[in-house]
Protein backbone atom coordinates (compact mmCIF):
# COMPACT_ATOMS: atom_id res chain seq x y z
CA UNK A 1 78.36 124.67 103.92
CA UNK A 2 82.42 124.34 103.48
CA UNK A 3 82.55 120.90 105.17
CA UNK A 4 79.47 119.66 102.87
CA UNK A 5 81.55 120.58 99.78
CA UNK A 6 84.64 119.12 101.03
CA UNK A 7 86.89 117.84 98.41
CA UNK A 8 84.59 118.93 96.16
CA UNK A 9 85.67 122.32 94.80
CA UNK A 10 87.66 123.32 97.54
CA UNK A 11 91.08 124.72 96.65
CA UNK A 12 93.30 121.73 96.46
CA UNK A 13 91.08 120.13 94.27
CA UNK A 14 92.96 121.62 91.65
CA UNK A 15 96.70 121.43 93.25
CA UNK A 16 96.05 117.81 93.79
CA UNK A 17 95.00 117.50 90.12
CA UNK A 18 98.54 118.77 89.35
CA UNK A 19 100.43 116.40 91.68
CA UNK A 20 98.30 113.28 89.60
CA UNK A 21 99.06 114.61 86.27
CA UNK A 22 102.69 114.70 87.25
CA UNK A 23 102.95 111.70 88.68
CA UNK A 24 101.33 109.88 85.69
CA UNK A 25 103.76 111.45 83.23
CA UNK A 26 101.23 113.25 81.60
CA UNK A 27 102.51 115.90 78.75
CA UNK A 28 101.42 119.19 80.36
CA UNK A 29 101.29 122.72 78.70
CA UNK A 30 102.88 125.29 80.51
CA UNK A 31 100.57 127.78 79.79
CA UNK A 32 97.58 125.25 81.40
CA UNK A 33 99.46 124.46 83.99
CA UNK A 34 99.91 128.18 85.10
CA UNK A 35 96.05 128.44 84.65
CA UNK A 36 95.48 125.76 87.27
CA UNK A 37 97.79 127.44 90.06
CA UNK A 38 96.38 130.69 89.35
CA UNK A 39 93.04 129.41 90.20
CA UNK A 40 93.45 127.45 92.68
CA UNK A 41 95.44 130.19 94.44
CA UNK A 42 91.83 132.25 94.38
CA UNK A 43 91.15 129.61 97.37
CA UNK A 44 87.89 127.89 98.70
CA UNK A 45 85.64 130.88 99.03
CA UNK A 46 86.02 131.61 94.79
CA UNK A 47 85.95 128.11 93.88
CA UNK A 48 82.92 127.51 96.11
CA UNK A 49 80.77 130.15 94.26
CA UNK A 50 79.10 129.02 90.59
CA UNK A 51 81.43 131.07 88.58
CA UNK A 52 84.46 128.97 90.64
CA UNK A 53 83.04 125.63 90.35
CA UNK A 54 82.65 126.48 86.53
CA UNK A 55 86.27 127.40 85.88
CA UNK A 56 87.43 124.40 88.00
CA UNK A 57 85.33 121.83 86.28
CA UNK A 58 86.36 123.60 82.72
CA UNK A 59 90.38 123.22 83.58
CA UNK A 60 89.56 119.28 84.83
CA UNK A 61 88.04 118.64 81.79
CA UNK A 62 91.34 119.98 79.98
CA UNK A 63 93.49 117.89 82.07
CA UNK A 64 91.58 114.53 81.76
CA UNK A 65 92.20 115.09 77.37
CA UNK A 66 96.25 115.33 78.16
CA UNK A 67 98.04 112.87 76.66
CA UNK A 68 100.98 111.12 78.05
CA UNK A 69 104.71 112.58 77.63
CA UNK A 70 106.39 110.68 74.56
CA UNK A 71 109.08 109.26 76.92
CA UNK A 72 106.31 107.75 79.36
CA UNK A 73 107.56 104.04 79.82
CA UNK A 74 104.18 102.79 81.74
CA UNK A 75 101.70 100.82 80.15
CA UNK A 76 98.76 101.16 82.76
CA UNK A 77 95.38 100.28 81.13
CA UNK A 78 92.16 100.58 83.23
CA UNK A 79 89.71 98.11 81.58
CA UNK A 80 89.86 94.67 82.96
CA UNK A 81 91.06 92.87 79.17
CA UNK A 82 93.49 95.86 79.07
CA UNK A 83 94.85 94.70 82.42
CA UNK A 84 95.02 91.15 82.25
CA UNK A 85 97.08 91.60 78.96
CA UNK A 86 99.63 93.44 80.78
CA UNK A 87 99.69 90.84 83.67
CA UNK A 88 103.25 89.04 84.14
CA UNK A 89 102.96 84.82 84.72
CA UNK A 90 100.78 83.64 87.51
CA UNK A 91 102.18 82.77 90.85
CA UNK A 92 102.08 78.65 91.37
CA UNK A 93 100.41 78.39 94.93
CA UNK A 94 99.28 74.75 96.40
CA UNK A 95 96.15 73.39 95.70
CA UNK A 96 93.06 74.79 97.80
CA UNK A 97 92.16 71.84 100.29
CA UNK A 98 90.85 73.82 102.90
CA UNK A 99 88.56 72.00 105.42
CA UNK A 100 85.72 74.30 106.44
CA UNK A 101 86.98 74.75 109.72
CA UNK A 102 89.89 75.73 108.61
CA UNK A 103 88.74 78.45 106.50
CA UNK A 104 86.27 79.43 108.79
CA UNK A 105 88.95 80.18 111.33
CA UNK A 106 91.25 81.85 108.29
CA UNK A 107 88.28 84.28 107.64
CA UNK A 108 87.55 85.32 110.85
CA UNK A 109 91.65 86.05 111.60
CA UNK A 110 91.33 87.97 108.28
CA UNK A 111 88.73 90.08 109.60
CA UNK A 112 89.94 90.16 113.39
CA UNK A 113 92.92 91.32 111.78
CA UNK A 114 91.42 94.18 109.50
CA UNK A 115 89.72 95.94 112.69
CA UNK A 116 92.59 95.48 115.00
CA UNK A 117 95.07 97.15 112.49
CA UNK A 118 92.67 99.56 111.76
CA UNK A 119 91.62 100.47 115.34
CA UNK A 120 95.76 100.39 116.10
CA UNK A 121 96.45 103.13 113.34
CA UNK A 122 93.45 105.52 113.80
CA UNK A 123 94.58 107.70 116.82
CA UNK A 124 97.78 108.29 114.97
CA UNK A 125 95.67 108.99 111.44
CA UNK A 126 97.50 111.94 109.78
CA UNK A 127 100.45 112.37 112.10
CA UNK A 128 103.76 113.97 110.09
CA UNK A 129 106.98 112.99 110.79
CA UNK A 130 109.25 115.54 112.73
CA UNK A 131 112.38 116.88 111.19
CA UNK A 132 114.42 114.92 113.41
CA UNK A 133 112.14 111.31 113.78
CA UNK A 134 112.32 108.25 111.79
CA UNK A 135 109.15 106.68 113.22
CA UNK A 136 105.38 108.97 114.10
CA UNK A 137 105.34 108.67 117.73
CA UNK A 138 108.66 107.67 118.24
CA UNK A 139 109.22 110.63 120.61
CA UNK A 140 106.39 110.00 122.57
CA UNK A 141 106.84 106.61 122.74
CA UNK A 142 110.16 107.05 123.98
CA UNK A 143 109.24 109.35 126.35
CA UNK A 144 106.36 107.08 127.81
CA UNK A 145 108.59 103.76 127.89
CA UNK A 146 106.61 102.10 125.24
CA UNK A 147 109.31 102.25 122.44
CA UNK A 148 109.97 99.83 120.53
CA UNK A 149 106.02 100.02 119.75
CA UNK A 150 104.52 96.18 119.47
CA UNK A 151 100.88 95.56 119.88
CA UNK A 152 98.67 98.59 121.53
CA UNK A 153 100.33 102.16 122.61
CA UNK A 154 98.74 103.65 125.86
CA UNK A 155 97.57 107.00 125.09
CA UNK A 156 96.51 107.58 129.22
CA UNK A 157 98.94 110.24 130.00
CA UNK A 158 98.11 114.11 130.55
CA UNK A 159 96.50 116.01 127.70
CA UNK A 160 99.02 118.78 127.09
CA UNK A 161 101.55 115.64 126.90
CA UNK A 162 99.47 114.42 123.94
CA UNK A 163 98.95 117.78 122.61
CA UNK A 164 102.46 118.28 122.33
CA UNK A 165 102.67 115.27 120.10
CA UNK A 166 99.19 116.24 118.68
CA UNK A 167 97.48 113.33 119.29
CA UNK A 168 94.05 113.06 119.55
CA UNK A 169 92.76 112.89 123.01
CA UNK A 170 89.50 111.02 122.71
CA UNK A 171 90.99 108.02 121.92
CA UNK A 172 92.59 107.88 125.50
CA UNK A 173 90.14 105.37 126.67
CA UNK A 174 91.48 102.75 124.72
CA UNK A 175 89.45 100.25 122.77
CA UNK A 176 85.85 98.81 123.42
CA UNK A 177 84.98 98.00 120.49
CA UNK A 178 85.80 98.42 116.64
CA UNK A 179 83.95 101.75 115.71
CA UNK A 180 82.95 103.04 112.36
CA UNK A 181 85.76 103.58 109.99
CA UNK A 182 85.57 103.73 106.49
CA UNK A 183 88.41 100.62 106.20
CA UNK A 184 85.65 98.23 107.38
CA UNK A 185 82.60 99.85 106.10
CA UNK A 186 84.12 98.83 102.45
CA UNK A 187 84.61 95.54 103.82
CA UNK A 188 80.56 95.56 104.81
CA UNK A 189 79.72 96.86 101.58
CA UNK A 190 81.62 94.19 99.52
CA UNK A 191 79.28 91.16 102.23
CA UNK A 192 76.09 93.11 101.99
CA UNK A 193 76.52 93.39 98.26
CA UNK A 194 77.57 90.16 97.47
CA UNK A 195 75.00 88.50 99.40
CA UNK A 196 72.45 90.66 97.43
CA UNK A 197 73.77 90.47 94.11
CA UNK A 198 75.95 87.09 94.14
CA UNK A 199 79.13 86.76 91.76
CA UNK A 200 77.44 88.31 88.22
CA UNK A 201 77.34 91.75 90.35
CA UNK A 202 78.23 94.44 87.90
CA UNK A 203 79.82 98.35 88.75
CA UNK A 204 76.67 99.29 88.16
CA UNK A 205 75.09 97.60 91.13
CA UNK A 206 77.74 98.82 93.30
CA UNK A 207 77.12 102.60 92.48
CA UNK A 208 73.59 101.60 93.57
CA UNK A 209 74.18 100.25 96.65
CA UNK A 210 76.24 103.05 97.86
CA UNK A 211 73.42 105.26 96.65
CA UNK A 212 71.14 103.30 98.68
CA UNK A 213 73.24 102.26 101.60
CA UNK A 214 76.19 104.48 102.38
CA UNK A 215 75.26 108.28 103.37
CA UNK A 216 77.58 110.41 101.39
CA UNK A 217 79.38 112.57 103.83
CA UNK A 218 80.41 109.15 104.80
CA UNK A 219 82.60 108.60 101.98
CA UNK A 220 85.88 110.54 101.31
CA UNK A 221 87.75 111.94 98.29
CA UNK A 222 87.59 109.81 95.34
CA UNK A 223 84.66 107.41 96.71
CA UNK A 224 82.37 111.35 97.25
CA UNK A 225 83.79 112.58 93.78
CA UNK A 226 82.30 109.82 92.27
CA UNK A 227 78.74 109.39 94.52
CA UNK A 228 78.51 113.52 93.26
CA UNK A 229 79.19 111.48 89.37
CA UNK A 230 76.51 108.93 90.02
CA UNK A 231 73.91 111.77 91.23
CA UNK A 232 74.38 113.72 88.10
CA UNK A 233 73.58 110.69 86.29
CA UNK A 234 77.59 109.61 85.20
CA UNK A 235 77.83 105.65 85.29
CA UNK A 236 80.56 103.78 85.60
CA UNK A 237 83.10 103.59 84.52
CA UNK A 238 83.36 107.36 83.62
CA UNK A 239 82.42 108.14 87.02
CA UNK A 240 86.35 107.06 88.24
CA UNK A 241 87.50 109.88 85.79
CA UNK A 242 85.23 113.33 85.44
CA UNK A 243 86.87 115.47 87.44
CA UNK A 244 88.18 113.29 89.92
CA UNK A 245 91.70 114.70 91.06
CA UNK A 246 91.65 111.44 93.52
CA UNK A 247 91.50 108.73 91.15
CA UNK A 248 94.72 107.11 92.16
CA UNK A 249 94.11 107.26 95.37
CA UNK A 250 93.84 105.01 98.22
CA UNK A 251 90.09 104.22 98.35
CA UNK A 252 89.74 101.69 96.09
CA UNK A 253 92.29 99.64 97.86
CA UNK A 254 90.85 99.59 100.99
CA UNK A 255 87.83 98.68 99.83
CA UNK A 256 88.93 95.15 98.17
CA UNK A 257 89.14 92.73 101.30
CA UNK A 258 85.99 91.05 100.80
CA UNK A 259 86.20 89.92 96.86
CA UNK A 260 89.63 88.39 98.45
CA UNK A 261 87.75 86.80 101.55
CA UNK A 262 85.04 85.50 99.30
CA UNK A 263 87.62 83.89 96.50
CA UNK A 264 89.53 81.30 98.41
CA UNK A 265 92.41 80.20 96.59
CA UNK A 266 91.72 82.04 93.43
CA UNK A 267 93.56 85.24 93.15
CA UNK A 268 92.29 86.02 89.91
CA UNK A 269 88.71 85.99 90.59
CA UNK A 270 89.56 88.17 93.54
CA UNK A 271 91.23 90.62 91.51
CA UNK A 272 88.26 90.37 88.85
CA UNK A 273 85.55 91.25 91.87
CA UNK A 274 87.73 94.06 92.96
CA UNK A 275 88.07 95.19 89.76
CA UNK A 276 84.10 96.04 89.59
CA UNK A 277 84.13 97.78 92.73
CA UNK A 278 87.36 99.86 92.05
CA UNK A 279 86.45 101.38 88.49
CA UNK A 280 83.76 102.86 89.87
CA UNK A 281 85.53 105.01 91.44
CA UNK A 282 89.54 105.03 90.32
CA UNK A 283 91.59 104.41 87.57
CA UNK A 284 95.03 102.96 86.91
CA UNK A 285 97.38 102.37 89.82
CA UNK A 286 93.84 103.19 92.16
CA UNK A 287 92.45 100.04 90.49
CA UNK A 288 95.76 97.95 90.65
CA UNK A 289 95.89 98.32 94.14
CA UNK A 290 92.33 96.96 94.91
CA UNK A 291 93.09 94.14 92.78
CA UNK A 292 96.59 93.44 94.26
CA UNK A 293 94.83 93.44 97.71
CA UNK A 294 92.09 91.03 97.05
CA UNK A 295 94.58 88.45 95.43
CA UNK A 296 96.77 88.74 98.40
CA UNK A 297 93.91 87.74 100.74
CA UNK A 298 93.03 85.12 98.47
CA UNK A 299 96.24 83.64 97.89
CA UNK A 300 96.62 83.77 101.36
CA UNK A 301 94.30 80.93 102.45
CA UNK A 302 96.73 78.24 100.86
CA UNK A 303 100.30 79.87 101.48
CA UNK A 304 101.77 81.30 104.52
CA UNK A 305 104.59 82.78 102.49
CA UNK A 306 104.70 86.32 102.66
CA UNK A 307 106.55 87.22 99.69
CA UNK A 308 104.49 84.35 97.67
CA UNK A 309 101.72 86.08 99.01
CA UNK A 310 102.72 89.59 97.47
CA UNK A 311 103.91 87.87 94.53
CA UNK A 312 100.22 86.60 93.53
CA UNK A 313 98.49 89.71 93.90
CA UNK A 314 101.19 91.68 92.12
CA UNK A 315 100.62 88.95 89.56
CA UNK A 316 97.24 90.05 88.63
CA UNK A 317 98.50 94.12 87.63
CA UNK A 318 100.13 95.18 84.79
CA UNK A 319 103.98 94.43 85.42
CA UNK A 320 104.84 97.79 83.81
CA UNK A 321 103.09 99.68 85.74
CA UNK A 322 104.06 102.36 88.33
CA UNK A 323 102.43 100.07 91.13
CA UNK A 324 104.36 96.75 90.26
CA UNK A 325 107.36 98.56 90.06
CA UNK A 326 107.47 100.35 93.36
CA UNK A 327 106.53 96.96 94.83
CA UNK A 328 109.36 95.82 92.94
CA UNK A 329 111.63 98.29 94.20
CA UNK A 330 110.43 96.86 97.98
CA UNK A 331 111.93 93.69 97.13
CA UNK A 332 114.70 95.05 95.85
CA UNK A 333 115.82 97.10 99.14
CA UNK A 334 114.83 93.80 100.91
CA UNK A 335 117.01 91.88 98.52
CA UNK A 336 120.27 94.08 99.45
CA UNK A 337 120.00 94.09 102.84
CA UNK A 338 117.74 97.09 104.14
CA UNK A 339 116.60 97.17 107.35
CA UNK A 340 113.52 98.42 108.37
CA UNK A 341 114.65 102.01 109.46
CA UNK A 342 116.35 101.91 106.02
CA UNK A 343 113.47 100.97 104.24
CA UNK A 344 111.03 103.33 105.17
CA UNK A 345 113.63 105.94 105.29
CA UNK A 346 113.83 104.99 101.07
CA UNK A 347 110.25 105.44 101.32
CA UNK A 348 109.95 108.96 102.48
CA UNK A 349 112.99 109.81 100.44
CA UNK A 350 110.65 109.10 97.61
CA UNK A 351 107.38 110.14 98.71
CA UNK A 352 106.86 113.68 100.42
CA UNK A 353 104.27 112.68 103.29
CA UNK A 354 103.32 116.29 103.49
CA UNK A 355 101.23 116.93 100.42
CA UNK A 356 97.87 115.31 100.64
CA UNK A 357 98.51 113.61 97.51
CA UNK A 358 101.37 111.71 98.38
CA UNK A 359 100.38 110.73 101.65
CA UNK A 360 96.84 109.32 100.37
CA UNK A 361 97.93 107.68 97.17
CA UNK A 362 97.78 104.11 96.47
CA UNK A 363 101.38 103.20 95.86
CA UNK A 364 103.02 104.77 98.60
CA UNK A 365 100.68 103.37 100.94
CA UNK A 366 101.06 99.56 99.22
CA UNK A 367 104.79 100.57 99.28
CA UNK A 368 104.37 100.57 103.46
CA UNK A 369 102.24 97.63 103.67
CA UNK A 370 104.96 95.18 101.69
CA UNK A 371 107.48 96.93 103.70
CA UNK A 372 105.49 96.11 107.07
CA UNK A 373 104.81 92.27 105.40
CA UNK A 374 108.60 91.68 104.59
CA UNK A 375 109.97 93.24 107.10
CA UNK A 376 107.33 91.99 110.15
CA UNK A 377 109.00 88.49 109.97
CA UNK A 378 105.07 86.75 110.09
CA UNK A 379 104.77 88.21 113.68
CA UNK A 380 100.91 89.32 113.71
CA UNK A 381 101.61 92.69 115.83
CA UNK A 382 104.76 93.35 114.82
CA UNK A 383 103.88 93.44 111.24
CA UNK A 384 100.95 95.72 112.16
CA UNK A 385 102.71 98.10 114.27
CA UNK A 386 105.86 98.28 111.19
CA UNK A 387 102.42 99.54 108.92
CA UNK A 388 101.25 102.02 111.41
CA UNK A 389 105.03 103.65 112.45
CA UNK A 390 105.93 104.30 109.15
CA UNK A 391 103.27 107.10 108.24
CA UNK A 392 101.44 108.15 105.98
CA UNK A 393 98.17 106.35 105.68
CA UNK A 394 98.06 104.67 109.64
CA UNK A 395 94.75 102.77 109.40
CA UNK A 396 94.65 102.33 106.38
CA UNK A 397 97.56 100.46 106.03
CA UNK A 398 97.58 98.50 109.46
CA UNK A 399 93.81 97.15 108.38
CA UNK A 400 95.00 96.10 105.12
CA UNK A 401 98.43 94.02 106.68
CA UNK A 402 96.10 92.86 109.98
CA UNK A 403 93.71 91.35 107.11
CA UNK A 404 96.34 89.74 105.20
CA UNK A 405 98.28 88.38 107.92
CA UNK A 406 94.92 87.28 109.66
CA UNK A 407 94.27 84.91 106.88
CA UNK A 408 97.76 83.49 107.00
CA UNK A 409 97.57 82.89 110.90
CA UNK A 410 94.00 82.39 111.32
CA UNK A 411 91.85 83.77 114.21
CA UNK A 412 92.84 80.99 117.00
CA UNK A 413 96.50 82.07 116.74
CA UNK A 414 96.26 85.55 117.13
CA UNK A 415 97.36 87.50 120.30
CA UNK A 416 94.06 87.32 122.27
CA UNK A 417 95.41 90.31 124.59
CA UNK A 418 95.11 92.51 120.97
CA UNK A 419 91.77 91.06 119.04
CA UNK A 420 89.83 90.67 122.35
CA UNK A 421 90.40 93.55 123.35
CA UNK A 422 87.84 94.43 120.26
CA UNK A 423 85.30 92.48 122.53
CA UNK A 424 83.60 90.84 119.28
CA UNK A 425 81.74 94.30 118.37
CA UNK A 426 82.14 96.54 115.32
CA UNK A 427 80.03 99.34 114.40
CA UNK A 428 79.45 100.29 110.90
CA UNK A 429 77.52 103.09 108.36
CA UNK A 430 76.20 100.40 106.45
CA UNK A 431 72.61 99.94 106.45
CA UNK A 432 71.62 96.67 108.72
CA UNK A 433 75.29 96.25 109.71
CA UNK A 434 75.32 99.37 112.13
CA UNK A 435 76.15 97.07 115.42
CA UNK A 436 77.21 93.34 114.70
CA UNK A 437 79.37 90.66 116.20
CA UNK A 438 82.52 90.30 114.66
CA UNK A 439 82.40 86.72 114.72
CA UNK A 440 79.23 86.16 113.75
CA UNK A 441 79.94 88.75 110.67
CA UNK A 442 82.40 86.21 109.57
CA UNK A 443 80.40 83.33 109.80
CA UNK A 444 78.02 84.53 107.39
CA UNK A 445 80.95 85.10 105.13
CA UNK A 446 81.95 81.68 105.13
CA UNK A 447 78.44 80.72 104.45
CA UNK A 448 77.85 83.07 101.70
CA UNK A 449 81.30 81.14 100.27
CA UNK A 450 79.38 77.85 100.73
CA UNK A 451 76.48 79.87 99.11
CA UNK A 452 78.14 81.31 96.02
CA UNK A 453 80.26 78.14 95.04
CA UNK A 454 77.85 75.25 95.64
């Protein structure tokens, strides 16, 4: 029964809960604070048990009632009004005369480009840096001749080789298809739901369609805190925050492609759509991230400028926030003349990859995608493979840049020795999209465009 319960009430539930409350600048009492360690330190097997999951849920419920320090200097609202007052000015972007073709072919590289990035970071999902690397892999790459990494990395060398550099074996093989990952599941459930429910969809009828669609040991972290919320009748939006140690983590961003796929042109009807799905689930910088995403992808069908790109969905958060201000800080390393290496050196310098909550929260991981975007020079697979050899989240983050730099490309542009390798098939855990072409997926998406604009 451990795995069932998995980050439920097991043990880091509560260290995790520390690492958020520290990282939001929330005013903690020492004397709570030593409370929290001491249980958590009782481990899996006490928290597990009734009495455990009682003194757990008691201590969350403290922490969620903590105000902010006085010297907090974030303004980071979770309601929608709350976060379109904090928004800075709107990015200008041209005027959205897209032929249908066009966008067609924009849609489909979008979604191409979320499964290829995704496929390309999964064998290396939760890798750690050695002491002495700058880059996951970069030893084995080295070692193989495959360094400097661009476009797929051959895994087809003896096991105890990959062992060594613990990677995972049964992704030797190399790609047939796009299997099921959560990354494009989200992107499934944002179609299916869309298609169901049209553009007046409320978080309500999201939490219901995960309830009816999505098993629940097929979500992770904040997405199954909140499913557990929904079954003991907590609607949204308090379901993002009761006792959810995850809520600034990286789900809701990966779940936002769609509302941007399905908003051509309009960033800020992207960023509204995301915002139903995300406070479901996640609060704060978990939300802003969602809505930053969508934007992007929306912006992106009338601009191929990258940093215009990042500029309009940064344009739809609150601009003193933690999230626009690390993206900030990206331009700002950019601006004086960082390389890559130096970049994503900055990056771990501020980030410790080897706590779970630093490696799965939202800003570090947007942190690597704008790095990857700036710094990948609009090459399709080199921006991708910059996401993935940085760390932390590895599919994550090279579906969310192969999405956004799909739509600016488009799908006849893209290196056909990468996407067809994909052979047109993706496999999902949603409900009647288990086995599906991907270009056929993303013709109904242009349709249901057609559909919910006409």
């Amino acid at each position: 029964m451990h795995h069932i319960r998995l980050w439920l009430t097991a043990d880091d539930l509560l260290v995790n809960e520390l690492s958020h409350l520290r990282e939001e600048g929330t005013d903690i009492p020492p004397e709570l604070e030593q409370r929290i360690q001491q249980l958590a330190a009782k481990g899996d097997a006490y928290l597990s048990s009734a009495a455990g999951q009682a003194e757990s849920g008691a201590l969350l419920d403290e922490t969620i009632a903590l105000p902010l320090r006085a010297d907090c200097k974030y303004i980071e609202p979770s309601d929608l009004a709350g976060i379109r007052e904090q928004r800075p000015a709107a990015v200008a972007l041209p005027d959205l005369t897209i032929p249908g073709e066009t966008r067609q072919d924009k849609l489909h590289g979008a979604w191409l480009g979320r499964c290829y990035g995704c496929y390309h970071g999964k064998p290396v999902e939760g890798l750690r840096r050695l002491p002495d690397e700058t880059f996951i892999m970069e030893s084995f790459l080295k070692q193989t001749g495959q360094w400097p990494l661009k476009g797929y990395y051959s895994l087809d060398y003896p096991n105890d080789l990959l062992a060594l550099h613990n990677l995972n074996q049964s992704w030797k093989a190399g790609p047939a298809n796009m299997p099921e990952d959560d990354d494009t599941n989200y992107t499934t459930v944002g179609f299916a739901l869309m298609e169901s429910k049209g553009t007046d969809f409320t978080p309500e009828d999201v939490a219901t369609f995960w309830l009816n669609n999505i098993p629940i040991l097929h979500t992770y972290t904040a997405e199954r805190v909140a499913y557990r919320n929904f079954c003991i009748n907590i609607d949204p939006p308090a379901s993002a925050g009761y006792r959810n140690p995850y809520r600034e983590w990286i789900g809701a961003q990966i779940r936002a492609d769609f509302y941007g796929y399905v908003a051509p042109g309009q960033p800020e009807k992207a960023a509204e759509y995301a915002w139903r799905d995300a406070c479901i689930s996640h609060v704060k910088n978990g939300i802003y991230g969602a809505m930053w995403v969508s934007a992007m992808l929306a912006a992106a069908y009338v601009t191929s400028d990258i940093a215009t790109v990042i500029r309009a969905g940064l344009a739809q958060v609150p601009e003193k926030s933690r999230f626009s201000e690390s993206l900030q800080q990206v331009f700002s390393w950019q601006a004086s003349g960082y390389s890559y290496e130096e970049a994503v050196r900055a990056l771990h310098a501020r980030w410790n990859e080897k706590t779970a909550h630093a490696w799965c929260h939202t800003i570090s991981n947007a942190q690597i995608c704008t790095i990857a975007l700036l710094w990948g020079g609009g090459d399709y697979a080199e921006s991708i493979s910059r996401a993935v050899l940085a760390g932390f989240d590895t599919d994550c983050n090279g579906a969310t840049v192969g999405s956004v730099m799909g739509m600016i490309l488009g799908a006849k542009a893209l290196p056909q020795e990468l996407v067809g390798r994909l052979n047109d098939r993706i496999y999902t855990g949603v409900q009647g999209y288990m086995d599906c072409s991907i270009a056929d997926m993303s013709e109904k998406m242009n349709a249901l465009i057609d559909r919910l604009n006409s």
